[in-house]
C-alpha atoms as a PDB file:
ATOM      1  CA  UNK A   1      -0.230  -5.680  13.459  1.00  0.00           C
ATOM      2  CA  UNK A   2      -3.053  -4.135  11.375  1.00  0.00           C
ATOM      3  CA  UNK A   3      -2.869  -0.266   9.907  1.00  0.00           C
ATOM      4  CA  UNK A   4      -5.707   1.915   8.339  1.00  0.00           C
ATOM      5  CA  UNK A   5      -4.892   3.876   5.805  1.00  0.00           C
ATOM      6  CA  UNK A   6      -7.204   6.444   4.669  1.00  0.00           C
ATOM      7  CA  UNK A   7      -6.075   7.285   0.979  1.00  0.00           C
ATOM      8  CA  UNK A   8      -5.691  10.230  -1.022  1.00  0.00           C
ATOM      9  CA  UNK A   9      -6.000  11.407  -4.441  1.00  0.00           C
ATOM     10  CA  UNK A  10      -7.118   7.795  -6.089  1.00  0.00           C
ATOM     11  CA  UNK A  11      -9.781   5.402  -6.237  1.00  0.00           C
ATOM     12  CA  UNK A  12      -9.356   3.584  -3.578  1.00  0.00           C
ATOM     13  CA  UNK A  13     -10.729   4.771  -0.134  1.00  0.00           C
ATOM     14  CA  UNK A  14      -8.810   3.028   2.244  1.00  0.00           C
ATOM     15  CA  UNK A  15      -5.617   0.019   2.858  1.00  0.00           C
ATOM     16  CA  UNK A  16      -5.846  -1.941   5.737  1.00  0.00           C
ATOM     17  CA  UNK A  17      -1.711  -3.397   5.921  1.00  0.00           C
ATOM     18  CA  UNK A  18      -0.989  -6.181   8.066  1.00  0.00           C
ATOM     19  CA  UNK A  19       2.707  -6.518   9.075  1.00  0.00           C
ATOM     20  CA  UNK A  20       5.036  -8.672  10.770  1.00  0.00           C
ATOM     21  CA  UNK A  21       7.815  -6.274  12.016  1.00  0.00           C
ATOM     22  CA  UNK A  22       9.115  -4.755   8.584  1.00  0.00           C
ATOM     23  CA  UNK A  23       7.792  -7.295   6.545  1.00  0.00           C
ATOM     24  CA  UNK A  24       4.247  -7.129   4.907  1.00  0.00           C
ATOM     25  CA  UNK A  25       1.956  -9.986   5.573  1.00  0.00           C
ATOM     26  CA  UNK A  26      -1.297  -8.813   4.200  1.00  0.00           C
ATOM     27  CA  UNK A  27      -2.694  -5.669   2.050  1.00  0.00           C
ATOM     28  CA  UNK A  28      -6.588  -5.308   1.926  1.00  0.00           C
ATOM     29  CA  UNK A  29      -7.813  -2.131  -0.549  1.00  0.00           C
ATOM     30  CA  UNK A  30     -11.102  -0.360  -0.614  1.00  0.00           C
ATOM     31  CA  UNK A  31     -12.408   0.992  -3.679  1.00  0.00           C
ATOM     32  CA  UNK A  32     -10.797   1.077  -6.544  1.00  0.00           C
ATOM     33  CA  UNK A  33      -9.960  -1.123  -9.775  1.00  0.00           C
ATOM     34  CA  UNK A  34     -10.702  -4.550  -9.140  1.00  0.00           C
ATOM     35  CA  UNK A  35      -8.285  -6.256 -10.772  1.00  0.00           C
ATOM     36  CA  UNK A  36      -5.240  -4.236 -10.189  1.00  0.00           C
ATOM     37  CA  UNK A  37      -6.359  -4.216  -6.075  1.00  0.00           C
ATOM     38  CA  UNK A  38      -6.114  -8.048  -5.970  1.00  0.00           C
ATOM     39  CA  UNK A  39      -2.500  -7.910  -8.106  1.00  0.00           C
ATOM     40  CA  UNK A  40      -1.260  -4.936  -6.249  1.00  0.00           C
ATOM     41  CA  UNK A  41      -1.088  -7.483  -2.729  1.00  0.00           C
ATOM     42  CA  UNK A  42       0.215 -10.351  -4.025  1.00  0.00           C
ATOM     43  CA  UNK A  43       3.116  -9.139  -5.820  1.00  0.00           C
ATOM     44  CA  UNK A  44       3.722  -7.421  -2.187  1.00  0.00           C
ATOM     45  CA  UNK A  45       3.357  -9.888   0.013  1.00  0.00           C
ATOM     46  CA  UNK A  46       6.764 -10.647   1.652  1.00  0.00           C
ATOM     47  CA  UNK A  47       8.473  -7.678   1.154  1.00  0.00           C
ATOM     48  CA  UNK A  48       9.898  -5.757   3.295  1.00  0.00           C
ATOM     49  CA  UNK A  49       8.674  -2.030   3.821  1.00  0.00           C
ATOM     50  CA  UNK A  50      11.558  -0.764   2.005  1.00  0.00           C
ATOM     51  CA  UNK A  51      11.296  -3.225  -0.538  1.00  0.00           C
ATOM     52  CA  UNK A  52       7.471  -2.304  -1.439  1.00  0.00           C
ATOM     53  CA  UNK A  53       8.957   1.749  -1.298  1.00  0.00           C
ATOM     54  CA  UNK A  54      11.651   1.221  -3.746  1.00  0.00           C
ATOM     55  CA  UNK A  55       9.105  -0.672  -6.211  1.00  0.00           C
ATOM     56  CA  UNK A  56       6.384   1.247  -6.398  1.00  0.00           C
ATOM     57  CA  UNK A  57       6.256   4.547  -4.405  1.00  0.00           C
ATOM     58  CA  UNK A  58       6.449   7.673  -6.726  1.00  0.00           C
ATOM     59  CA  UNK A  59       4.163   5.986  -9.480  1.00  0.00           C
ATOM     60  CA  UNK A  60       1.275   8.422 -10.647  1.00  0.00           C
ATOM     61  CA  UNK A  61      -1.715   7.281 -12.413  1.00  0.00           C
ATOM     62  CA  UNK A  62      -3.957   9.287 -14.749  1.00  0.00           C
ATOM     63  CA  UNK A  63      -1.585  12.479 -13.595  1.00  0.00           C
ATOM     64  CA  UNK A  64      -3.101  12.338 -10.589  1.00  0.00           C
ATOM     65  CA  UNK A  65       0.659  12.270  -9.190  1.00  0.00           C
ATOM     66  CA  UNK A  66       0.088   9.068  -6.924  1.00  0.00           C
ATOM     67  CA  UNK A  67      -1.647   5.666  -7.803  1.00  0.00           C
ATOM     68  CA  UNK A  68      -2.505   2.866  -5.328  1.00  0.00           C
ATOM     69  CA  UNK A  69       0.603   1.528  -5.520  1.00  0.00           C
ATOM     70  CA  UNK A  70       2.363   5.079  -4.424  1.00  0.00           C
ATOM     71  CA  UNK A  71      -0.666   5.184  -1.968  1.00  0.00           C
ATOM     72  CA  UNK A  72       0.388   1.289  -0.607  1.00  0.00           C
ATOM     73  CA  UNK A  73       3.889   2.500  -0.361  1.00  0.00           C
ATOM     74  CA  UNK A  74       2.994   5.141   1.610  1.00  0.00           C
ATOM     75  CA  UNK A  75       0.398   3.091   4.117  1.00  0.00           C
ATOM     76  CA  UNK A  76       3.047   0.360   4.802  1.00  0.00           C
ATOM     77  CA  UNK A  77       5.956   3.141   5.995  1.00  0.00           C
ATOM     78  CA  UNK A  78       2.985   4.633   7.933  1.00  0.00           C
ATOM     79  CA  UNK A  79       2.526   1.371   9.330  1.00  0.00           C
ATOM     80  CA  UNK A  80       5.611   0.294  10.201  1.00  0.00           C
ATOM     81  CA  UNK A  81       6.403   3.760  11.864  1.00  0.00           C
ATOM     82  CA  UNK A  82       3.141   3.804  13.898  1.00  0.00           C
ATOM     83  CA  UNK A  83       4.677  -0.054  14.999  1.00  0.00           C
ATOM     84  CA  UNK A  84       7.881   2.098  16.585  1.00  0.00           C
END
């Protein structure tokens, strides 16, 4: 199942999160730093929704108070919930 995510507060635009039950399969961003938006997925992939919350939701970048990876955390629960 693929989820759009429409972002708020960073770079990025949007995350497209493809998941397999609870467990995320694939994490496309929009926008944003290059580098960390291709490391962000792959250190994801696998994980379970929960997993991915506990790791990186809460992190803020620049003081914006989120970052993509508080943003990702945020689009996979959204995901998952909208799979219910």
């Amino acid at each position: 199942m693929s989820y759009l995510y429409k972002t708020k507060g960073t770079c990025s635009t949007m995350i497209e999160v493809e998941l397999e039950g609870n467990i995320v399969k694939n994490v496309k961003f929009t926008g944003g730093c290059n580098g960390n938006l291709q490391a962000i997925p792959r250190l994801v992939q696998g994980l379970t929704v929960e997993q991915v919350e506990q790791k990186i939701s809460g992190i803020s970048c620049n003081g914006r108070g989120t970052s993509c990876g508080d943003q990702l955390a945020k689009a996979c629960r959204a995901a998952y919930e909208s799979s219910l």
